[in-house]
N, C-alpha and C. Protein backbone atom coordinates (compact mmCIF):
# COMPACT_ATOMS: atom_id res chain seq x y z
N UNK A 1 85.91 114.62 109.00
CA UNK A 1 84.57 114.54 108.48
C UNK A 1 84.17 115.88 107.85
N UNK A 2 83.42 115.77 106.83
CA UNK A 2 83.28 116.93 106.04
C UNK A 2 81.96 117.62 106.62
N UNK A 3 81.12 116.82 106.97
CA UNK A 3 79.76 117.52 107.61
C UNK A 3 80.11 117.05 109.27
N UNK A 4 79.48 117.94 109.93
CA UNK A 4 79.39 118.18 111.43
C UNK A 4 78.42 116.86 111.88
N UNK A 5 77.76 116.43 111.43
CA UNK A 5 76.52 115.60 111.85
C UNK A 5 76.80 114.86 111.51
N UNK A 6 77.81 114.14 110.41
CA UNK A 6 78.65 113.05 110.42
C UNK A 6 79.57 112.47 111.09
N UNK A 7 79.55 111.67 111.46
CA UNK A 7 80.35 110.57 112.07
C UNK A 7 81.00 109.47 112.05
N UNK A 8 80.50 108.99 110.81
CA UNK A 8 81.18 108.17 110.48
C UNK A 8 80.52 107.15 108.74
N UNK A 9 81.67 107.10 108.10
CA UNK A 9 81.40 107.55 106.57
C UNK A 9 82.10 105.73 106.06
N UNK A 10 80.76 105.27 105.30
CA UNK A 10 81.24 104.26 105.06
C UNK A 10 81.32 104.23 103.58
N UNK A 11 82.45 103.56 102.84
CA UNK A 11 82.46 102.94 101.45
C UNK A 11 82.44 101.28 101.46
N UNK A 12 81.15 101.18 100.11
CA UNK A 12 81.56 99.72 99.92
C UNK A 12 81.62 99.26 98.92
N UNK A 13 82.65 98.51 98.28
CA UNK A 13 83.32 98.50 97.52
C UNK A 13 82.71 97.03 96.67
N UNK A 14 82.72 96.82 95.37
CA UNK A 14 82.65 95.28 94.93
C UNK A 14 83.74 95.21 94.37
N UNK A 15 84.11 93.66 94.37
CA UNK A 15 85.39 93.53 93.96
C UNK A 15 85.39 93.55 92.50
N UNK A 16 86.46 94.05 91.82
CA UNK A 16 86.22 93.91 90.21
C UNK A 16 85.83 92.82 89.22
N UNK A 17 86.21 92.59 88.31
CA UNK A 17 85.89 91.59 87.37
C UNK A 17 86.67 90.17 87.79
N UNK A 18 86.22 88.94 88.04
CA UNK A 18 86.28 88.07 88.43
C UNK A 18 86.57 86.97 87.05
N UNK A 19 87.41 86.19 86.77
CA UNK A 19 87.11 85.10 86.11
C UNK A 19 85.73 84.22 86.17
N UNK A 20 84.61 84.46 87.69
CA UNK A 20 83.76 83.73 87.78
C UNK A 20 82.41 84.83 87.36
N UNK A 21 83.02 85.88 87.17
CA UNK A 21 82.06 86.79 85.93
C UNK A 21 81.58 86.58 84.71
N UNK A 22 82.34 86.12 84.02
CA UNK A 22 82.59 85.86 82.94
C UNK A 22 82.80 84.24 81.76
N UNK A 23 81.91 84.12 80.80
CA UNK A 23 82.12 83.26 80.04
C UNK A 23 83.77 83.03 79.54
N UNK A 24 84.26 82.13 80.49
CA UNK A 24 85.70 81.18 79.75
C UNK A 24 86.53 79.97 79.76
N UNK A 25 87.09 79.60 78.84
CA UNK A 25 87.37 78.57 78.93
C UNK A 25 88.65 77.94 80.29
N UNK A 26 89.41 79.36 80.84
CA UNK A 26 90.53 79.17 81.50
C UNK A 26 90.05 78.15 82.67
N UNK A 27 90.59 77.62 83.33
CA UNK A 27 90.78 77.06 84.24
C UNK A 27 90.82 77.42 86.10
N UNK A 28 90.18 77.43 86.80
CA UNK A 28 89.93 78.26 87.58
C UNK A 28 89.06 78.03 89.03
N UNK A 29 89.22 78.08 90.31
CA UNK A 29 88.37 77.07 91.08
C UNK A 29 86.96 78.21 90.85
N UNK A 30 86.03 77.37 90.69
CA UNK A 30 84.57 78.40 90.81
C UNK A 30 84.18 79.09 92.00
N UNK A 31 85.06 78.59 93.59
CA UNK A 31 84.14 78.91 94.47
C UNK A 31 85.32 80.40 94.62
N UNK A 32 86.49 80.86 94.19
CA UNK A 32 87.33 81.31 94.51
C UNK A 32 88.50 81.85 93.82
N UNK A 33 87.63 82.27 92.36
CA UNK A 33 88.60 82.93 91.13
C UNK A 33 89.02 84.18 91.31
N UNK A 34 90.34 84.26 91.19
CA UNK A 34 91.09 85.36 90.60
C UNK A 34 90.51 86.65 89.75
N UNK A 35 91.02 87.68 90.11
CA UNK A 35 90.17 88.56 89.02
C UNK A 35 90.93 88.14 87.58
N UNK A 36 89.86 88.71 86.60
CA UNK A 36 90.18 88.86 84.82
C UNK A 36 90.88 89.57 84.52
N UNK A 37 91.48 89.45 83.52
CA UNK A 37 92.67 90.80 82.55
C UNK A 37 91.38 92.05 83.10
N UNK A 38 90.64 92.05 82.26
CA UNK A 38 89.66 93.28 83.03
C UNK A 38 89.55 93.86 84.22
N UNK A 39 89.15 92.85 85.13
CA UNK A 39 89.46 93.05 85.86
C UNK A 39 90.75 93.79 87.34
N UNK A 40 91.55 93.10 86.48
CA UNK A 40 92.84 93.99 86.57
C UNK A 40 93.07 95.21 86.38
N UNK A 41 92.46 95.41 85.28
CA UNK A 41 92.29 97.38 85.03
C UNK A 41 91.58 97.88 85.66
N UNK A 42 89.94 97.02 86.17
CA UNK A 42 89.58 97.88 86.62
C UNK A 42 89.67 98.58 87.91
N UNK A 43 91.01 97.38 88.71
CA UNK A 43 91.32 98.11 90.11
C UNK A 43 92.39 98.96 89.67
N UNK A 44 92.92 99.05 88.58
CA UNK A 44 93.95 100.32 88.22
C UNK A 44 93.23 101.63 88.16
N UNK A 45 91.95 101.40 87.45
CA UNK A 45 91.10 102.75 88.26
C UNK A 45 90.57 102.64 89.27
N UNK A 46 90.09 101.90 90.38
CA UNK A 46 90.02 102.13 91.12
C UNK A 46 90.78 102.53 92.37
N UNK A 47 92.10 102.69 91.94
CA UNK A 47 93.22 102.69 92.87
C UNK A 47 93.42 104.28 92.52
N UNK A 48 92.86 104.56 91.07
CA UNK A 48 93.34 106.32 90.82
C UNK A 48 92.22 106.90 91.66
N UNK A 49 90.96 106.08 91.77
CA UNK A 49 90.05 107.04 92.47
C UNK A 49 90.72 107.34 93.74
N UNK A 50 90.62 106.49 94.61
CA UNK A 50 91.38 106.61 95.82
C UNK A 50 92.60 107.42 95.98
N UNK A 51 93.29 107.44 95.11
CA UNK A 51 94.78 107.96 95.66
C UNK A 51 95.05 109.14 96.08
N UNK A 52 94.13 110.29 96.66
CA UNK A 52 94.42 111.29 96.92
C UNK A 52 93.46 111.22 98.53
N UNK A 53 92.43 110.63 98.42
CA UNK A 53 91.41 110.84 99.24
C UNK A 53 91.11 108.95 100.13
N UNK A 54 92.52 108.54 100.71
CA UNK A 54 92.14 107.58 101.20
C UNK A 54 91.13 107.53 102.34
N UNK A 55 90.32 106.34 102.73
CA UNK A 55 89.59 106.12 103.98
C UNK A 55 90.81 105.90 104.83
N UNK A 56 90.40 105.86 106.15
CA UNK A 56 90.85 105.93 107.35
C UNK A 56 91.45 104.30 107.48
N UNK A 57 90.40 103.16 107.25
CA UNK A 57 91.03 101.74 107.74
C UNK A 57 90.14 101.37 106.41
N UNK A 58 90.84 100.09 105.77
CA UNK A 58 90.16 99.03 104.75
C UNK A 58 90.17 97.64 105.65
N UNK A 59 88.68 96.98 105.07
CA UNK A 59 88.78 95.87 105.40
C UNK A 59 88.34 94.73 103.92
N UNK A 60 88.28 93.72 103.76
CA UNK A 60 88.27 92.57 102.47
C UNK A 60 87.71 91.65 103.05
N UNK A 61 87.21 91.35 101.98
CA UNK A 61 86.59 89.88 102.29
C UNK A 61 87.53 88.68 102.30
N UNK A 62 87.73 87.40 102.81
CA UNK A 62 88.82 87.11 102.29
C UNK A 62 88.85 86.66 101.15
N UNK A 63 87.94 85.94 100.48
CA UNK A 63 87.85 85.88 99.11
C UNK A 63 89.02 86.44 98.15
N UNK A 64 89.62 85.64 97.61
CA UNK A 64 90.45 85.97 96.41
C UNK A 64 90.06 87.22 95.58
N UNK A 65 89.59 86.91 94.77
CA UNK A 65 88.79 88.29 94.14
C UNK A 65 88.67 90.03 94.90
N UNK A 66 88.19 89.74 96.05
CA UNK A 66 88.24 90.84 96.75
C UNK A 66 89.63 91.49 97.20
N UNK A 67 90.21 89.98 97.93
CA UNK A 67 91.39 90.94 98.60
C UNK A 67 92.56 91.31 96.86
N UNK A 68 92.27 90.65 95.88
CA UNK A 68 93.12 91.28 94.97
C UNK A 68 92.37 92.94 94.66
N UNK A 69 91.20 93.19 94.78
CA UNK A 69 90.96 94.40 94.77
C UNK A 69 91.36 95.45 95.63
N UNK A 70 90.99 94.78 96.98
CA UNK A 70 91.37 95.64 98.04
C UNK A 70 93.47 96.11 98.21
N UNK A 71 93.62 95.15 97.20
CA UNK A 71 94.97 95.16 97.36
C UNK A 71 95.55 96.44 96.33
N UNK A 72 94.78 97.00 95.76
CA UNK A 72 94.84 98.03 94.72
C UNK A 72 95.05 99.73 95.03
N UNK A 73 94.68 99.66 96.34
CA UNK A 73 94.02 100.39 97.45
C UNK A 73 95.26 100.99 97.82
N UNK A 74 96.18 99.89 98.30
CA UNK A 74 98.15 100.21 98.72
C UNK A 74 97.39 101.17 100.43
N UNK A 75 97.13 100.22 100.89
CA UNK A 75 96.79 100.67 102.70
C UNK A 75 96.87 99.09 102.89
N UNK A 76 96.68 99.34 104.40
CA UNK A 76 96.97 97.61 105.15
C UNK A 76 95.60 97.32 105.15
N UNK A 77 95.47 96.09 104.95
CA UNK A 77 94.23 95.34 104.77
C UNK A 77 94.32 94.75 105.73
N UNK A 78 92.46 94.73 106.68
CA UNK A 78 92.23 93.56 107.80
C UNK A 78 91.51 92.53 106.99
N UNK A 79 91.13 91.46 107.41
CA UNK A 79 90.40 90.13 106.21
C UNK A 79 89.15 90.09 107.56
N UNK A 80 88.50 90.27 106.95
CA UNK A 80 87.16 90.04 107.75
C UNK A 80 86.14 89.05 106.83
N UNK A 81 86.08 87.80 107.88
CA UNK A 81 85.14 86.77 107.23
C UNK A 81 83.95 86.78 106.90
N UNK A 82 83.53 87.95 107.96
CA UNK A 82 81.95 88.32 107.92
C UNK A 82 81.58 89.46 106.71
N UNK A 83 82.99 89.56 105.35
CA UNK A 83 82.59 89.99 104.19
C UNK A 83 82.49 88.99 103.32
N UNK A 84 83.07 88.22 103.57
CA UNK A 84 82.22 87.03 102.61
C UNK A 84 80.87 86.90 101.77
N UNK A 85 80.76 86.75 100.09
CA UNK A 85 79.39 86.38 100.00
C UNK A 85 78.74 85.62 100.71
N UNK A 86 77.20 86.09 100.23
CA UNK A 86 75.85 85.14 100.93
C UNK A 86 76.33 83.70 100.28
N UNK A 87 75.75 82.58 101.07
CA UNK A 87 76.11 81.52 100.86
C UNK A 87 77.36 80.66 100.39
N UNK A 88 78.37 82.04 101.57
CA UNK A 88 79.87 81.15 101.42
C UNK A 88 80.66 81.07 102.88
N UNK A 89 80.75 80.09 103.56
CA UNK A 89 81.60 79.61 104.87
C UNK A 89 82.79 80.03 104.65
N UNK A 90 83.38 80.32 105.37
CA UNK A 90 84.93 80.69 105.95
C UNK A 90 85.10 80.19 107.14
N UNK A 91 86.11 79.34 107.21
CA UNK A 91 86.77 78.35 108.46
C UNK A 91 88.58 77.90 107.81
N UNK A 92 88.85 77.89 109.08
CA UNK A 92 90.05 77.13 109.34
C UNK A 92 90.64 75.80 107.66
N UNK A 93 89.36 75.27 107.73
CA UNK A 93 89.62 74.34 106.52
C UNK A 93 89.73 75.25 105.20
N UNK A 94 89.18 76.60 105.27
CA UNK A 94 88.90 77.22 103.66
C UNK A 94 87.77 77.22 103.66
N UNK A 95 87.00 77.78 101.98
CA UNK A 95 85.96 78.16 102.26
C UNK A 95 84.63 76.84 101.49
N UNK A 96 83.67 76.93 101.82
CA UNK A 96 82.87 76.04 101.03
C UNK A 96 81.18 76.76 101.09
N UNK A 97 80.58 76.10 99.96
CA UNK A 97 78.79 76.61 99.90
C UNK A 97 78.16 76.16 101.30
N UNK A 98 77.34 76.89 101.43
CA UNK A 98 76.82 76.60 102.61
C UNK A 98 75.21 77.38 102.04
N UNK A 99 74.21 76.66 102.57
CA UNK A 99 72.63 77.43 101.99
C UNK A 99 72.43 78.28 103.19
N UNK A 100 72.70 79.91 103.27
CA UNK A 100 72.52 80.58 104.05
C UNK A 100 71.34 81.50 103.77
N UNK A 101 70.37 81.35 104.74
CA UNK A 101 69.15 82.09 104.47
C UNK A 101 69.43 83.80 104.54
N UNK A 102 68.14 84.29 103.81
CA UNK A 102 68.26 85.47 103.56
C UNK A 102 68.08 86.31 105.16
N UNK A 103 67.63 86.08 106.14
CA UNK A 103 67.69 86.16 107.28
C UNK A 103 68.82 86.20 107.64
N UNK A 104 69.78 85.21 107.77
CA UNK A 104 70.65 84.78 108.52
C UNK A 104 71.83 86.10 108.08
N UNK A 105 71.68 86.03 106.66
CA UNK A 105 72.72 87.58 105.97
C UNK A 105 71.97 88.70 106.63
N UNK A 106 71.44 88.79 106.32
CA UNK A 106 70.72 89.86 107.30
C UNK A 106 71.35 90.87 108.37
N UNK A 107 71.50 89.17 109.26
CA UNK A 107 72.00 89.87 110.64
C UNK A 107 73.45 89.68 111.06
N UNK A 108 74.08 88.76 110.20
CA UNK A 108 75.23 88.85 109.78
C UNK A 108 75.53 90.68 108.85
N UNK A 109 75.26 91.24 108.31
CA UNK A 109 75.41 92.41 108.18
C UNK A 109 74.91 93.20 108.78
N UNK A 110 74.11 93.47 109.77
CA UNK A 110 73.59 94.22 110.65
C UNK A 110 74.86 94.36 111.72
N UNK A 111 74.93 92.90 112.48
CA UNK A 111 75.91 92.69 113.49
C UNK A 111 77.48 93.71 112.83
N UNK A 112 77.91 93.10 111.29
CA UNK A 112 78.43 94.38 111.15
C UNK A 112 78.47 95.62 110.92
N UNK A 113 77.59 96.11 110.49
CA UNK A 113 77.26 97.82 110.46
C UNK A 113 77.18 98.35 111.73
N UNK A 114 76.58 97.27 112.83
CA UNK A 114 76.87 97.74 114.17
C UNK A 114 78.46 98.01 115.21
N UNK A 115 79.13 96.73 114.40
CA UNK A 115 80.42 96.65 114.90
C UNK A 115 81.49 97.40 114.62
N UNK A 116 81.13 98.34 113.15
CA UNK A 116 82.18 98.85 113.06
C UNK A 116 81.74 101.01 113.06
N UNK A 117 80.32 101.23 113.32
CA UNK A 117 79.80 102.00 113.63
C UNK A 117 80.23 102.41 115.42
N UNK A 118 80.25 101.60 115.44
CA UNK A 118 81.00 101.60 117.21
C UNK A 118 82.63 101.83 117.51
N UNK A 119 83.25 101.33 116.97
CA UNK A 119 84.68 100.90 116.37
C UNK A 119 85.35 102.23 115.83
N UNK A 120 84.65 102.69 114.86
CA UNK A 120 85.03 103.63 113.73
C UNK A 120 84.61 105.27 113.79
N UNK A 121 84.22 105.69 115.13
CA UNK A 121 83.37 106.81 115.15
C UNK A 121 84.71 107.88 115.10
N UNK A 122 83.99 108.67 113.87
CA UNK A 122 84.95 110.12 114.02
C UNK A 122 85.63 109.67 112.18
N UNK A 123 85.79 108.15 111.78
CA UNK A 123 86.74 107.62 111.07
C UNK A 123 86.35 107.73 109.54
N UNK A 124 86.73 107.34 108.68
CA UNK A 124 85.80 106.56 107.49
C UNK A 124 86.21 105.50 107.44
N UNK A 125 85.94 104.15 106.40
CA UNK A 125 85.75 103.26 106.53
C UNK A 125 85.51 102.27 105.03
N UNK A 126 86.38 101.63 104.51
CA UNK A 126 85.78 100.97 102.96
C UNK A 126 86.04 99.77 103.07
N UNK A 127 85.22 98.91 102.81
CA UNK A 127 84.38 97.81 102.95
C UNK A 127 85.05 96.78 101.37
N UNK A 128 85.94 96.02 100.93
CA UNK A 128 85.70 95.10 99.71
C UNK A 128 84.94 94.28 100.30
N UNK A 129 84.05 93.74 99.25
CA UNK A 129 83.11 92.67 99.37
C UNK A 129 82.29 92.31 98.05
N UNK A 130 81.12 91.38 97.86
CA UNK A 130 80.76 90.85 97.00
C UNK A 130 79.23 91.61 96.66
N UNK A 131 78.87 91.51 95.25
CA UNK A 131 77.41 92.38 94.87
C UNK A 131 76.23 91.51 96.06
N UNK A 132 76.46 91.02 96.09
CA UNK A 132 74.77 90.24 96.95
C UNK A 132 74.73 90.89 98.35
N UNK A 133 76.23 90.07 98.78
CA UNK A 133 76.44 90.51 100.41
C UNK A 133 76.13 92.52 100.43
N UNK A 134 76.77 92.92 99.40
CA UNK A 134 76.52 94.91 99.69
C UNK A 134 75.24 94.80 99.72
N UNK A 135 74.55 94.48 98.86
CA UNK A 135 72.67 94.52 98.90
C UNK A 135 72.28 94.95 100.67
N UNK A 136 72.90 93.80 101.32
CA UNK A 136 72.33 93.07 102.60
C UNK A 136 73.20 94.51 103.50
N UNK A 137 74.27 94.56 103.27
CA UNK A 137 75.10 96.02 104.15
C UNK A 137 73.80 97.42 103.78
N UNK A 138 74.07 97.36 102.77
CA UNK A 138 73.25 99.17 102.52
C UNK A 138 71.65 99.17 103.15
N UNK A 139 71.23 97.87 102.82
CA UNK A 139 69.66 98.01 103.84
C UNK A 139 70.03 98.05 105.23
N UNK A 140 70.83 97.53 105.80
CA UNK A 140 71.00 97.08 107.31
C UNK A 140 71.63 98.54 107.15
N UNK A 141 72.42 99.43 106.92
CA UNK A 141 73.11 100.41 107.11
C UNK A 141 71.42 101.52 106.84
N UNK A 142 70.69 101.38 106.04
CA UNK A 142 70.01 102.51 105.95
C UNK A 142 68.25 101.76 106.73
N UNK A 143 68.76 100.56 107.29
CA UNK A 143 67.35 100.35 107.83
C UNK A 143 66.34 100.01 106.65
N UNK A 144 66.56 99.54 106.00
CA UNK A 144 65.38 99.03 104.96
C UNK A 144 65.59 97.84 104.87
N UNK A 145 64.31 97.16 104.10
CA UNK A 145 64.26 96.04 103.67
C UNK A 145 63.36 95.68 102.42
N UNK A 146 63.55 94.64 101.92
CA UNK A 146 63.11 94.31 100.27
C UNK A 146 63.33 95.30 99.04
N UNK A 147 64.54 96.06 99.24
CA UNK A 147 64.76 96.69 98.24
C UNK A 147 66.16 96.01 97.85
N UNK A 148 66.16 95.87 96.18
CA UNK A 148 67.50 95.33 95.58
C UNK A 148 68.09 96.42 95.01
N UNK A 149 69.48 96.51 94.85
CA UNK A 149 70.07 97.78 94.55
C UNK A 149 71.27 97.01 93.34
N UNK A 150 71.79 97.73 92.19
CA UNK A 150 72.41 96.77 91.13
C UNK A 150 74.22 97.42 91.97
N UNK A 151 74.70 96.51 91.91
CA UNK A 151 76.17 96.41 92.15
C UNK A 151 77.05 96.22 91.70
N UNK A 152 77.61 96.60 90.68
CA UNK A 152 78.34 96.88 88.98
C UNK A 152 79.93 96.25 90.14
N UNK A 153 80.60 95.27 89.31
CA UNK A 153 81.97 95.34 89.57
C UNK A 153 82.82 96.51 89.99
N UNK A 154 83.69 97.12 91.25
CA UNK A 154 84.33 97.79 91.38
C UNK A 154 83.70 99.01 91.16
N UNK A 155 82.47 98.99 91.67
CA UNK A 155 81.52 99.97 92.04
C UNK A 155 81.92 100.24 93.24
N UNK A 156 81.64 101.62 93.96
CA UNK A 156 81.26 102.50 95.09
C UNK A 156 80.08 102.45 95.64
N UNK A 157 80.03 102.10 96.66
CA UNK A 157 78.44 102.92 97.61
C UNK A 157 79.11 103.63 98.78
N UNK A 158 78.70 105.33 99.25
CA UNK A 158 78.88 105.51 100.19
C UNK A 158 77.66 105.93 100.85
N UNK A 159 77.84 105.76 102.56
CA UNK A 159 76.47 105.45 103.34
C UNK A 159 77.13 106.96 104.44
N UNK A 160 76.83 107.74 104.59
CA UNK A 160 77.33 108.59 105.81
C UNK A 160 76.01 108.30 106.85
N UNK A 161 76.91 108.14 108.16
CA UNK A 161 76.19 107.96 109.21
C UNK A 161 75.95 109.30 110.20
N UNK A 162 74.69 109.88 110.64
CA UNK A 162 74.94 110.93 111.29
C UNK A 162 74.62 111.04 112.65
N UNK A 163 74.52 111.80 113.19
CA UNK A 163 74.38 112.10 115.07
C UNK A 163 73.07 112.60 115.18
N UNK A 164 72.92 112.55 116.29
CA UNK A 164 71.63 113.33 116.93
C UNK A 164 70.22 112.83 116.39
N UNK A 165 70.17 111.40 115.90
CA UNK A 165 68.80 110.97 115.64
C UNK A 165 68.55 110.89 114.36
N UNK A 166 69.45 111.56 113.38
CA UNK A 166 68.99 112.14 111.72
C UNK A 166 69.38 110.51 111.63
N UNK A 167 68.76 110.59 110.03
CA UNK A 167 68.91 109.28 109.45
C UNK A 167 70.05 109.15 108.68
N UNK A 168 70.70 108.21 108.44
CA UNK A 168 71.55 107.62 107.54
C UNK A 168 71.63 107.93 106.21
N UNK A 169 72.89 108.47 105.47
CA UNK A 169 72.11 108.93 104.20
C UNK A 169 73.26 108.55 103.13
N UNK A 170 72.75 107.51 102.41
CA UNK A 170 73.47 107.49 101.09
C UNK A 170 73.59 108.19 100.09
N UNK A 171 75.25 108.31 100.36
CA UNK A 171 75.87 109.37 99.31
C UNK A 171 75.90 109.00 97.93
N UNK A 172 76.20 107.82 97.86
CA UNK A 172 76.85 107.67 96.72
C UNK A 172 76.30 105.81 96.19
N UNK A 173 75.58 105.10 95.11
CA UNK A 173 74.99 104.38 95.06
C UNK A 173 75.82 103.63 93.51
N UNK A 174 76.49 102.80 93.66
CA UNK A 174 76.78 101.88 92.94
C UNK A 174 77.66 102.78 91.85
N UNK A 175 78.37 103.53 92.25
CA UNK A 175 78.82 104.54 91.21
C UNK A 175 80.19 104.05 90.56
N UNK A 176 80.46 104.11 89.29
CA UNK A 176 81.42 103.54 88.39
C UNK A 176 82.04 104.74 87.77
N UNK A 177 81.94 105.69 87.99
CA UNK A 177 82.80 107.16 87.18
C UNK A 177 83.64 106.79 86.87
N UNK A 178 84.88 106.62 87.84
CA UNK A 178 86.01 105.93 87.41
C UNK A 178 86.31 104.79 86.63
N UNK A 179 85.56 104.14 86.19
CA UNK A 179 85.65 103.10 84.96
C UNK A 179 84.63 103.91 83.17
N UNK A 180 84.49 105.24 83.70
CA UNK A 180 83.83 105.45 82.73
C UNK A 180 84.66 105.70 81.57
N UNK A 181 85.65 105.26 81.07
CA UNK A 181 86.05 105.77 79.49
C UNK A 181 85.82 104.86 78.54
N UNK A 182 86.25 104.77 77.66
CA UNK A 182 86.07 104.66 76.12
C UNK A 182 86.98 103.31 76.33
N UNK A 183 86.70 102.37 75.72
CA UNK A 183 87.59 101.17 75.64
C UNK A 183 87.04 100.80 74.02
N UNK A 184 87.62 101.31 73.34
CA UNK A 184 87.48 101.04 71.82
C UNK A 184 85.79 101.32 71.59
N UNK A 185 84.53 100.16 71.87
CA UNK A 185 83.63 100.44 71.10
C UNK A 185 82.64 100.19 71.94
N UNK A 186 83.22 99.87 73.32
CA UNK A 186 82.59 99.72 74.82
C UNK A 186 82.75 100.68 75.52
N UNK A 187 82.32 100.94 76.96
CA UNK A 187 82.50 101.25 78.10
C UNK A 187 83.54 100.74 78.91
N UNK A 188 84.24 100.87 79.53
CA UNK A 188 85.14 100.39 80.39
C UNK A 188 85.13 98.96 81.28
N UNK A 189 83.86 99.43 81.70
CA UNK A 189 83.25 99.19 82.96
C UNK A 189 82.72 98.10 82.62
N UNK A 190 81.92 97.64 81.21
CA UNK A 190 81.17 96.47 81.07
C UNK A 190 81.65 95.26 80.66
């Protein structure tokens, strides 16, 4: 840990560009697409960010999309169901819609910020998962509520957790550096 009053340092990750991002004609299940040619690159930078300065343990959603991100990473991946987007089941059968209240995510991300705050002390920690579900992690991680935060594909958030009563303090908020170059007459990233 780089600061003394830290304890434990979380990243959370969105998974990159998705076929279900994007206007196309390919063929593709909606609840459970593959990332895009884009997409694909953009865990090639995200794999340069990482490669010098890995976290301690990764975990993925199981979601397709994600674990091909998290798979970019080159560490062992755990599949944790409880990264799943809002309003998506994970069971034995696979996954299906389910109308999950904004409550219910809630404490489904609370329960984890608690579980792995316990788990992980001393550690760091990076999180793949989906833009809605991070919303619901970074309030439950910093104790807020009704604030929306934008979650760019294969974006970063880091949350450092500290000791002795101080508050929680986000480092780092939806950050894309690493997708920042020049792609002909675009941004990388968009």
């Amino acid at each position: 840990m780089r600061n003394d009053d830290v304890y434990f340092q979380l990243y959370l990750i969105r998974h990159a560009e998705s076929l279900g991002n994007i206007d196309t004609d390919e063929d593709f299940d909606r609840m459970n697409p593959p990332l895009s040619p884009h997409g694909e690159e953009q865990v090639s930078a995200l794999s340069g960010r990482f490669a010098r300065n890995k976290p301690d343990f990764l975990y993925s959603s199981p979601l397709f999309r994600a674990r091909q991100t998290a798979e970019a990473l080159n560490m062992d991946i755990s599949v944790l169901n409880e990264l799943a987007e809002k309003d998506v089941s994970v069971d034995v059968n696979g996954f299906s819609l389910i109308c999950e209240s904004d409550e219910a995510c809630a404490e489904r991300a609370e329960k984890l910020i608690k579980m792995l705050r316990e788990k992980h002390r001393g550690e760091s920690v990076a999180l793949v998962s989906h833009g809605e579900f991070i919303q619901f992690l970074i309030r439950a991680a910093l104790g807020i509520k009704d604030v929306k935060f934008c979650v760019y594909n294969a974006s970063i958030t880091k949350i450092n957790f500290r000791e002795n009563g101080k508050e929680n303090k986000l480092a780092l908020q939806n950050d894309i550096s690493h997708l920042l170059h020049s792609d002909g007459d675009r941004l990388f990233w968009m």
